[in-house]
N, C-alpha and C. Protein backbone atom coordinates (compact mmCIF):
# COMPACT_ATOMS: atom_id res chain seq x y z
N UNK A 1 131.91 65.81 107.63
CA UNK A 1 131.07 66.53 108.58
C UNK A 1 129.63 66.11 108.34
N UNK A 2 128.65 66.14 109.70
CA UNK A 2 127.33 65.29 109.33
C UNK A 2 126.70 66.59 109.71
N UNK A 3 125.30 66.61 108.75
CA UNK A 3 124.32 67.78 109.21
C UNK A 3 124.33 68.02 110.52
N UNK A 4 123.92 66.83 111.77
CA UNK A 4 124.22 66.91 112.84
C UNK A 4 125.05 67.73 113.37
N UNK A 5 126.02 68.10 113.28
CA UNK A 5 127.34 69.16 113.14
C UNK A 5 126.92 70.99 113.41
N UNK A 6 126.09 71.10 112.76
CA UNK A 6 126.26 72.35 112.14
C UNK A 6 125.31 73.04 113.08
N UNK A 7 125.61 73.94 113.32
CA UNK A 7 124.76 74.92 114.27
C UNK A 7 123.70 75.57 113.63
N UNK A 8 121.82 75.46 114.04
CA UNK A 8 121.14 75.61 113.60
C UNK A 8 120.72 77.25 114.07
N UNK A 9 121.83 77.90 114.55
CA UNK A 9 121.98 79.12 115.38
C UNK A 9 122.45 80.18 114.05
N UNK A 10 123.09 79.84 113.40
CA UNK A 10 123.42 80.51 112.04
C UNK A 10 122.86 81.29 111.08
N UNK A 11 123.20 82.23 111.14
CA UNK A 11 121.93 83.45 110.70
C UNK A 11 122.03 82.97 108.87
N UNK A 12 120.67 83.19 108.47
CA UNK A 12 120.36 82.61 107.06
C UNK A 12 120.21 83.95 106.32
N UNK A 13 121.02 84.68 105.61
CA UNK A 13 120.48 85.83 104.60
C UNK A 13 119.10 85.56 103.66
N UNK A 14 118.32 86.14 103.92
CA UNK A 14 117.00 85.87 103.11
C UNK A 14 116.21 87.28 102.44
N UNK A 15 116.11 87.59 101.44
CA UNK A 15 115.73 88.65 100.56
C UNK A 15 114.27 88.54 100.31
N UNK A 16 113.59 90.00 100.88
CA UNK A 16 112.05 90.01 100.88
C UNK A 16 111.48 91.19 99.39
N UNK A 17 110.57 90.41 98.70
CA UNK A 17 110.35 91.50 98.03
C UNK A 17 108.64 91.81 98.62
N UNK A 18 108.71 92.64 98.97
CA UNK A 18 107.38 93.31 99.96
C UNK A 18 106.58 94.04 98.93
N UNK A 19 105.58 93.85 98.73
CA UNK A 19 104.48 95.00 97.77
C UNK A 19 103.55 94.95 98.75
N UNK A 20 102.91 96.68 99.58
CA UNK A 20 102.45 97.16 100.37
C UNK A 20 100.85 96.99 99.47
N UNK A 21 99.49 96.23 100.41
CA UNK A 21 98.41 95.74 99.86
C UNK A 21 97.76 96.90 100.26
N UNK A 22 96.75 97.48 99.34
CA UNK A 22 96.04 98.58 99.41
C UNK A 22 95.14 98.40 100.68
N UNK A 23 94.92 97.18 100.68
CA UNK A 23 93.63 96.92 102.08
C UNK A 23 94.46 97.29 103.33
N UNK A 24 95.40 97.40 103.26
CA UNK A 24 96.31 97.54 104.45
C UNK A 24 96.71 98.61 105.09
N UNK A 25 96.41 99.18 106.10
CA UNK A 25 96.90 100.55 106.58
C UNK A 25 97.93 100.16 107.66
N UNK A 26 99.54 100.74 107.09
CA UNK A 26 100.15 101.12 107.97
C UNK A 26 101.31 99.98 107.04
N UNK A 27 102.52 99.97 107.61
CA UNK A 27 103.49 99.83 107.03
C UNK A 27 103.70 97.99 107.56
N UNK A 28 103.38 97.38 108.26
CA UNK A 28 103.28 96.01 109.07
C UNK A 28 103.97 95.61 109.56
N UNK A 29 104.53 96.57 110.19
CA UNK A 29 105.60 95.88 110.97
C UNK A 29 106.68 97.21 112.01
N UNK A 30 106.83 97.02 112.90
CA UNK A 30 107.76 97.82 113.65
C UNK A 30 109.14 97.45 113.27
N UNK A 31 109.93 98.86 113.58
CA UNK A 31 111.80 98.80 112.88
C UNK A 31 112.14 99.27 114.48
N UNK A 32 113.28 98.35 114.72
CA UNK A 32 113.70 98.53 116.39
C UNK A 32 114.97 99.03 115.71
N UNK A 33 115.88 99.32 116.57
CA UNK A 33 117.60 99.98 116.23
C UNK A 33 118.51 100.31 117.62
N UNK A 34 119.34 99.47 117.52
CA UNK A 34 120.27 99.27 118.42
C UNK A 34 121.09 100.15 118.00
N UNK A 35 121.22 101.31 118.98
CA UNK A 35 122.15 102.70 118.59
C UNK A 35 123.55 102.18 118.71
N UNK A 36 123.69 101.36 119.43
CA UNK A 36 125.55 101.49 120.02
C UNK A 36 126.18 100.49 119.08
N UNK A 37 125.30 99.53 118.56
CA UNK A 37 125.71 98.76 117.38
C UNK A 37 125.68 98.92 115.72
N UNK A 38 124.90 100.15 115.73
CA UNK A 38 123.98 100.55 114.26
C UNK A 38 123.34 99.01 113.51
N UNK A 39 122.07 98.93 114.56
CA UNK A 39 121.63 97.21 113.80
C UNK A 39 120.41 97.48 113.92
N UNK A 40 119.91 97.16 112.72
CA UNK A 40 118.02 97.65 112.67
C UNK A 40 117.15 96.07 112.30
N UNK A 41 116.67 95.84 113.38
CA UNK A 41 116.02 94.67 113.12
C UNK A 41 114.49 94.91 113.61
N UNK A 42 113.70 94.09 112.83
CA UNK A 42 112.19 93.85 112.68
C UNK A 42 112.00 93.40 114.31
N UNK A 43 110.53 94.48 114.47
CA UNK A 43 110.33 94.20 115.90
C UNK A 43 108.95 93.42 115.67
N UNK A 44 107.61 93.45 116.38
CA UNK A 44 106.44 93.00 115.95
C UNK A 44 106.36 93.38 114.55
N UNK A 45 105.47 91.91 113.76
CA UNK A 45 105.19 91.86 112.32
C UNK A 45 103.44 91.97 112.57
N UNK A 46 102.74 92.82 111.84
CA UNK A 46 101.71 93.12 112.18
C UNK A 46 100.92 91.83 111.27
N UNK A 47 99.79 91.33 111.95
CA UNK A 47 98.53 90.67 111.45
C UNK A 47 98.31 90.52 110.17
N UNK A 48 97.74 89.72 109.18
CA UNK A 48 97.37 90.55 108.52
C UNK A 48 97.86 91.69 106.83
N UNK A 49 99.34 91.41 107.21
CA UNK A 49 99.99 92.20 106.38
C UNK A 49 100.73 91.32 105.63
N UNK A 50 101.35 92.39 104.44
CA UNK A 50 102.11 92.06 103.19
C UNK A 50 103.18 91.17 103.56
N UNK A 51 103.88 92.00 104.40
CA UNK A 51 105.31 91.77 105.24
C UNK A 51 104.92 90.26 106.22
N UNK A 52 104.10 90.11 106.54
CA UNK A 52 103.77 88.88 107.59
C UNK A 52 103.67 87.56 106.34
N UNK A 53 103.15 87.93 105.27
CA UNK A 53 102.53 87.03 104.55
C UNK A 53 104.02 86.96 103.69
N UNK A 54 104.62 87.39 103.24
CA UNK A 54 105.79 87.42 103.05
C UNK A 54 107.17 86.62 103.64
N UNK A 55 106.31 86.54 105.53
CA UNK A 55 107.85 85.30 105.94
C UNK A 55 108.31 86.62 107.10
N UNK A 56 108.68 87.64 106.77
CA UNK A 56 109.80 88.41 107.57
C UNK A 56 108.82 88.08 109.12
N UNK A 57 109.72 88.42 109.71
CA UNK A 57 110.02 87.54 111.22
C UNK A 57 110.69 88.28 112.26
N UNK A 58 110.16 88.72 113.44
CA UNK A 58 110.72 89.38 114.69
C UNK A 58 111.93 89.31 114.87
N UNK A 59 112.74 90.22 114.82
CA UNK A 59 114.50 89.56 114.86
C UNK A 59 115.34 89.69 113.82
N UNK A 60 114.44 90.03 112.95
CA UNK A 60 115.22 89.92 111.13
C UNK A 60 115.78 91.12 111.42
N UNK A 61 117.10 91.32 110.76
CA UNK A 61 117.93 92.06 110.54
C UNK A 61 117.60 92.89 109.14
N UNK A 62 117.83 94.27 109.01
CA UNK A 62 117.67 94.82 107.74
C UNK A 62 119.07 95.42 107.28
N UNK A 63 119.10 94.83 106.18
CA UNK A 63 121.26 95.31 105.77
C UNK A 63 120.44 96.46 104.57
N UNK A 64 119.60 96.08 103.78
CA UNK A 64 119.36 97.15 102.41
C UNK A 64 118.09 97.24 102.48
N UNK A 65 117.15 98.12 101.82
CA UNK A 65 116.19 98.96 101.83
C UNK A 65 115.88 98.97 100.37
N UNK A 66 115.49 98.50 99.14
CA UNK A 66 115.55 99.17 97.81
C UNK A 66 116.95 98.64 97.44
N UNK A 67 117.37 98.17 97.42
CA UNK A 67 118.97 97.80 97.06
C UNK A 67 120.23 98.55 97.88
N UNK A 68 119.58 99.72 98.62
CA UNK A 68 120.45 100.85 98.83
C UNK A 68 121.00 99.71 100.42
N UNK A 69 122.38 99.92 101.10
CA UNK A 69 123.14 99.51 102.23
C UNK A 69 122.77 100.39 103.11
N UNK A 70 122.02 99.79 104.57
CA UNK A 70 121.44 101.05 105.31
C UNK A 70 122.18 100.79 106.81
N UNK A 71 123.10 100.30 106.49
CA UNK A 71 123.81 99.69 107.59
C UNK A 71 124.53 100.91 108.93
N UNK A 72 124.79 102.00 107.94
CA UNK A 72 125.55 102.72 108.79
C UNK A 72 124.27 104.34 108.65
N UNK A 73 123.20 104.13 108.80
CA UNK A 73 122.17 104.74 108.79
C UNK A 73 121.28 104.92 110.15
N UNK A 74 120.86 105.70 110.67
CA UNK A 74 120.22 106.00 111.71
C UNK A 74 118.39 106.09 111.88
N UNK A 75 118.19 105.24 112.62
CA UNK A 75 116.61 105.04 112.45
C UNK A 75 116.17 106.00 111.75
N UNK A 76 116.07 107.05 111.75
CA UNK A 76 115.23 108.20 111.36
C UNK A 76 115.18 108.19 109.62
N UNK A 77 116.81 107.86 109.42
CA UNK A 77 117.13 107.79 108.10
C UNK A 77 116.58 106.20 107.67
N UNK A 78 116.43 105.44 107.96
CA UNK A 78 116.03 103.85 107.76
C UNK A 78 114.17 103.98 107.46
N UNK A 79 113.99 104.72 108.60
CA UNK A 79 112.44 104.69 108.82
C UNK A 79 111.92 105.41 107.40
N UNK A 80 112.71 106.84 106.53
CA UNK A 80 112.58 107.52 105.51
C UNK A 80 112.26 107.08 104.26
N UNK A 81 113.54 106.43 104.18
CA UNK A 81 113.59 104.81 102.83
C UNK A 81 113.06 104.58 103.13
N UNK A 82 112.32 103.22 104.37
CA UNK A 82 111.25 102.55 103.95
C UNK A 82 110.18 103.06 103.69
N UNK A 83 109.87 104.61 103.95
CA UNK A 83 108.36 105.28 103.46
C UNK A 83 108.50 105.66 102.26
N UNK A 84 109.96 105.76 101.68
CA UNK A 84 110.11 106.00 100.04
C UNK A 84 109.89 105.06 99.16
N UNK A 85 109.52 103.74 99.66
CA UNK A 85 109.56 102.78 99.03
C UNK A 85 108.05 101.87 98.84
N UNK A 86 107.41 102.51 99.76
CA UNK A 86 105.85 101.81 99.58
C UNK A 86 104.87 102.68 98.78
C-alpha cells in the first residue's frame, strides 16, 4: 500500500495539555454539542489564547476532560469539568 492510498480524511487522536494564562480572560474557546449524537466538539478557538497556542482546532472532538471519559455527558455537565479544571 502507497501513502497515496490512505485517506487524509481520518480523524488523528491528539492529546492537549492546556494551562489557562493569567493574561487571559475567559476560557478560549467555545464547546458546541450535538444532542442526538452526545458529541462535544470545539467551536471558535479564541485569539490569543492558551488553547489556540496549543494547536486545538474548530471541529476537535472532546472524548476526556482531566483524564475523566465525558462522552456520555451533557453539555452542562462537560462545560462544569472544564471550569473544574482551569
Amino acid at each position: 500500500m502507497s501513502n497515496g492510498s490512505l485517506s487524509s480524511s481520518k480523524p488523528i487522536a491528539r492529546i492537549y495539555h492546556i494551562i489557562q494564562w493569567k493574561h487571559f480572560d475567559g476560557y478560549g474557546f467555545n464547546l458546541n454539542t450535538k444532542k442526538h449524537i452526545a458529541r462535544h466538539c470545539i467551536g471558535k478557538v479564541d485569539e490569543g489564547s492558551s488553547e489556540k497556542a496549543a494547536g486545538l482546532k474548530q471541529g476537535d472532538r472532546i472524548f476526556q476532560v482531566s483524564g475523566v471519559n465525558i462522552a456520555n455527558g451533557n453539555h452542562k455537565q462537560v462545560v462544569q469539568r472544564i471550569k473544574n479544571t482551569k
